[in-house]
N, C-alpha and C. Protein backbone atom coordinates (compact mmCIF):
# COMPACT_ATOMS: atom_id res chain seq x y z
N UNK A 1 176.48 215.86 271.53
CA UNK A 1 175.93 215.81 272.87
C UNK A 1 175.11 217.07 273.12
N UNK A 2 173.97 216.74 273.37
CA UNK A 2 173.05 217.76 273.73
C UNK A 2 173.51 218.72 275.11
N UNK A 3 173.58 220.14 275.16
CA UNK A 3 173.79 221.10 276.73
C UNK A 3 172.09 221.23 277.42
N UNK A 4 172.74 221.66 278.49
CA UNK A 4 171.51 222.16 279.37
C UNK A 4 171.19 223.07 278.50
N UNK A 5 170.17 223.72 278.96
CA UNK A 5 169.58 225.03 278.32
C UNK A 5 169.33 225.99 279.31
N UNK A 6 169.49 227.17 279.71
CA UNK A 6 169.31 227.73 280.42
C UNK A 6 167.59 228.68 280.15
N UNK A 7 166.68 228.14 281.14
CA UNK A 7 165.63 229.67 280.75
C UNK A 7 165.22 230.46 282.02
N UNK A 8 165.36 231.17 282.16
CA UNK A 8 164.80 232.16 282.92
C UNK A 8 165.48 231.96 284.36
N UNK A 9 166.78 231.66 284.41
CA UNK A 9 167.63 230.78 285.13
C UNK A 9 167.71 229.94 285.78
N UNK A 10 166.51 228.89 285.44
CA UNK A 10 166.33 227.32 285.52
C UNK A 10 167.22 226.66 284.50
N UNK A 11 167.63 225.83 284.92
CA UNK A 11 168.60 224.61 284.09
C UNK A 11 167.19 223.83 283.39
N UNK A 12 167.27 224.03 282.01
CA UNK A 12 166.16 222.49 281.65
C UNK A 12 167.34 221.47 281.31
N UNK A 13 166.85 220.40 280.60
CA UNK A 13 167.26 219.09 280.76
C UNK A 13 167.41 219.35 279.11
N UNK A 14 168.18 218.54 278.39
CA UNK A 14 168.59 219.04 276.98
C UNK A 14 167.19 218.04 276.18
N UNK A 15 165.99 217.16 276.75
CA UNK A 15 165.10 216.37 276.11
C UNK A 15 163.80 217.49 276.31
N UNK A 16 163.92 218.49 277.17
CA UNK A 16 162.60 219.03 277.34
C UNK A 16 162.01 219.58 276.26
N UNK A 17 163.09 220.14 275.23
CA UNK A 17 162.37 221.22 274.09
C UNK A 17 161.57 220.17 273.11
N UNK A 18 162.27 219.13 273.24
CA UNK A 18 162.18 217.51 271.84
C UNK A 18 161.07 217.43 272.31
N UNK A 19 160.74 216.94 273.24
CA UNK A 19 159.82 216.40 274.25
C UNK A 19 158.59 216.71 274.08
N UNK A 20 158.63 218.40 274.18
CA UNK A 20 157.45 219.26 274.30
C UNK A 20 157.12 219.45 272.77
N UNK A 21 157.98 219.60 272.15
CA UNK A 21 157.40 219.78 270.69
C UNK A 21 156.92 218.59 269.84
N UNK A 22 157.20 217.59 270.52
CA UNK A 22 156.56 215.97 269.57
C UNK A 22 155.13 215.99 269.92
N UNK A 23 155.21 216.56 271.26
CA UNK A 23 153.89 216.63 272.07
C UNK A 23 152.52 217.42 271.50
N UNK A 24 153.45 218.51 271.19
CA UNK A 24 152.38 219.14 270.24
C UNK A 24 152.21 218.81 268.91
N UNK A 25 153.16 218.17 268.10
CA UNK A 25 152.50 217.52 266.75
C UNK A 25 151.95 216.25 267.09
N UNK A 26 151.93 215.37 268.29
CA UNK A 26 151.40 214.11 268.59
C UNK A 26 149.75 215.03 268.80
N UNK A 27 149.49 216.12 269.88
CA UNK A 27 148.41 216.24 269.79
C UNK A 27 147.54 216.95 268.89
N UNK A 28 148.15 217.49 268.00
CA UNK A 28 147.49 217.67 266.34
C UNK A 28 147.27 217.02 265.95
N UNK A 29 148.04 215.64 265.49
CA UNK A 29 147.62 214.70 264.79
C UNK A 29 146.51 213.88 265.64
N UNK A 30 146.77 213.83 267.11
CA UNK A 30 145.28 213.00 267.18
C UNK A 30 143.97 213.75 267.40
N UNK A 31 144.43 214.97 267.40
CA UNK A 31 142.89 215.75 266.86
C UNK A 31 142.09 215.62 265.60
N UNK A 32 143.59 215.38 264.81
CA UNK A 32 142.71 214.86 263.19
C UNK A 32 141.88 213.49 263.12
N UNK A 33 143.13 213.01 263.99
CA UNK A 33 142.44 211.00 263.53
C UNK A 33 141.01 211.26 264.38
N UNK A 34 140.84 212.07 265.26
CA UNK A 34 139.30 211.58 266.08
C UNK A 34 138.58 212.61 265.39
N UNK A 35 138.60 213.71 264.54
CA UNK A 35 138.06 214.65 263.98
C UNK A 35 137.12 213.81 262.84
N UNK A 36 138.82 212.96 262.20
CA UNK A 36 138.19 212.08 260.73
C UNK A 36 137.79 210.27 260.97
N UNK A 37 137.83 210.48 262.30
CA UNK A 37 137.51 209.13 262.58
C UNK A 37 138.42 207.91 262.29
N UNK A 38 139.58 208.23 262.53
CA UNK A 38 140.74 207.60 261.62
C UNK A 38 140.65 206.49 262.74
N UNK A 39 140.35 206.89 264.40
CA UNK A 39 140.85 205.65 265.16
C UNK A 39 140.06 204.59 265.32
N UNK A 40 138.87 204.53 264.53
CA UNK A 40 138.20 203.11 264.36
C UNK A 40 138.56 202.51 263.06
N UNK A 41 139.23 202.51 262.76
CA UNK A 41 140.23 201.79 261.75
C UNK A 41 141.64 201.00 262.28
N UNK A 42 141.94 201.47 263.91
CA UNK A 42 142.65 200.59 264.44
C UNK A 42 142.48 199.71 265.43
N UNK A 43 142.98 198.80 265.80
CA UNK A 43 142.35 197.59 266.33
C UNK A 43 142.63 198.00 268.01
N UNK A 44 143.81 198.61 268.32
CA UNK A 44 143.99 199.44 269.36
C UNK A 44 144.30 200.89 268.96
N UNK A 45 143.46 201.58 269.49
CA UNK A 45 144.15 203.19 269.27
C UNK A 45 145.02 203.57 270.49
N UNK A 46 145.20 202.98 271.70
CA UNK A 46 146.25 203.30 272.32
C UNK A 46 147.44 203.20 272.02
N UNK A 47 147.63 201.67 271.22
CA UNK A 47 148.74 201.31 271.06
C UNK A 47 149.35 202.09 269.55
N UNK A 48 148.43 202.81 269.29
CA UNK A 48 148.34 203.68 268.08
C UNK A 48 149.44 205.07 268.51
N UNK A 49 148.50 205.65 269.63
CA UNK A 49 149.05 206.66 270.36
C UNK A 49 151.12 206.62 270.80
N UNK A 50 150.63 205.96 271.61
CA UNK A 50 152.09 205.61 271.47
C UNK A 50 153.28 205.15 270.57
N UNK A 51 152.77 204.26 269.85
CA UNK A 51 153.96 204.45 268.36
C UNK A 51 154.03 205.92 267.63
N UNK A 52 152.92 206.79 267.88
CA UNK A 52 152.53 207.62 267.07
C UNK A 52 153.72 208.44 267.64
N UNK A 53 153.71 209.01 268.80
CA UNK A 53 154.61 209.85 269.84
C UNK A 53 155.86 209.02 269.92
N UNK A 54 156.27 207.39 269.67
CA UNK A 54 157.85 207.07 269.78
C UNK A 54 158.22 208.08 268.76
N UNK A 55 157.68 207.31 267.49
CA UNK A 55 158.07 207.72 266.24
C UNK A 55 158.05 209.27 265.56
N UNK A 56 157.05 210.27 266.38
CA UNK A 56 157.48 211.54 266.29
C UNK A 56 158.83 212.06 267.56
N UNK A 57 158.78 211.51 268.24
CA UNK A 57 159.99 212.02 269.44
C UNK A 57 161.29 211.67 268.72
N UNK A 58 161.09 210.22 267.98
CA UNK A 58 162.50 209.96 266.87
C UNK A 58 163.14 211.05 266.22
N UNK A 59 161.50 210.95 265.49
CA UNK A 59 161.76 212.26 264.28
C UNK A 59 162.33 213.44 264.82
N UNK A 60 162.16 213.94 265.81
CA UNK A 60 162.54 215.53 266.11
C UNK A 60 163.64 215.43 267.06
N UNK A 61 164.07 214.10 267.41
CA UNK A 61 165.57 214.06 267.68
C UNK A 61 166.40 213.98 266.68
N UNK A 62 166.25 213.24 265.76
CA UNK A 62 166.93 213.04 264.54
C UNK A 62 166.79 214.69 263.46
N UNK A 63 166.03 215.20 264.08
CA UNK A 63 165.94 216.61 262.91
C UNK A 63 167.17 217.54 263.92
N UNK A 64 166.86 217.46 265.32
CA UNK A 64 167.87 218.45 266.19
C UNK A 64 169.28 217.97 266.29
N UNK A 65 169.74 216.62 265.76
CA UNK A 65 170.66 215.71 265.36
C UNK A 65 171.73 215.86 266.84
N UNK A 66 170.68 215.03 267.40
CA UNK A 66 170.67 214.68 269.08
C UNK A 66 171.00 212.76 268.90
N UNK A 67 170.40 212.14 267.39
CA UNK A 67 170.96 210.32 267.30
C UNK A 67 171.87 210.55 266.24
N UNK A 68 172.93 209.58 266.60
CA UNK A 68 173.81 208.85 265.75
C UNK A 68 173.39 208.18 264.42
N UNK A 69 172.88 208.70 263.21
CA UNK A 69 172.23 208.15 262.57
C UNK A 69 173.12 208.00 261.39
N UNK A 70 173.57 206.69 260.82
CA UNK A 70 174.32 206.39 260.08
C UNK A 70 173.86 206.54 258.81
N UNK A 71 174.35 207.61 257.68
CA UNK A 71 173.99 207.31 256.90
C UNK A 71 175.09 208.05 255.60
């Protein structure tokens, strides 16, 4: 179970650090795909965007081992 976090003696919420850091490898990576033109290769790039950010917010819960991941 994830704790509060205390900063600067605000309570954050134990998803803010996950949150903020998917955020910044979600917006690296879509600096590349529009850099290399990667998003006219998908049929929606929104719907791009968003799997892109589920599936990194997964990842960096599962690295801070915040899911139940059976294995």
């Amino acid at each position: 179970m994830l704790a509060e976090w205390s900063f600067m003696g605000f309570l954050m919420p134990p998803l803010a650090v996950p949150v903020l850091l998917a955020l910044g490898v979600y917006l690296l990576l879509r600096r590349l795909f529009v850099r290399f033109g990667l998003y006219h290769w998908f049929w929606q790039p929104v719907l791009l965007d968003i799997a892109l950010y589920a599936l990194l917010l997964w990842s960096v819960l599962a690295l801070f081992g915040a899911l139940p991941i059976a294995g």
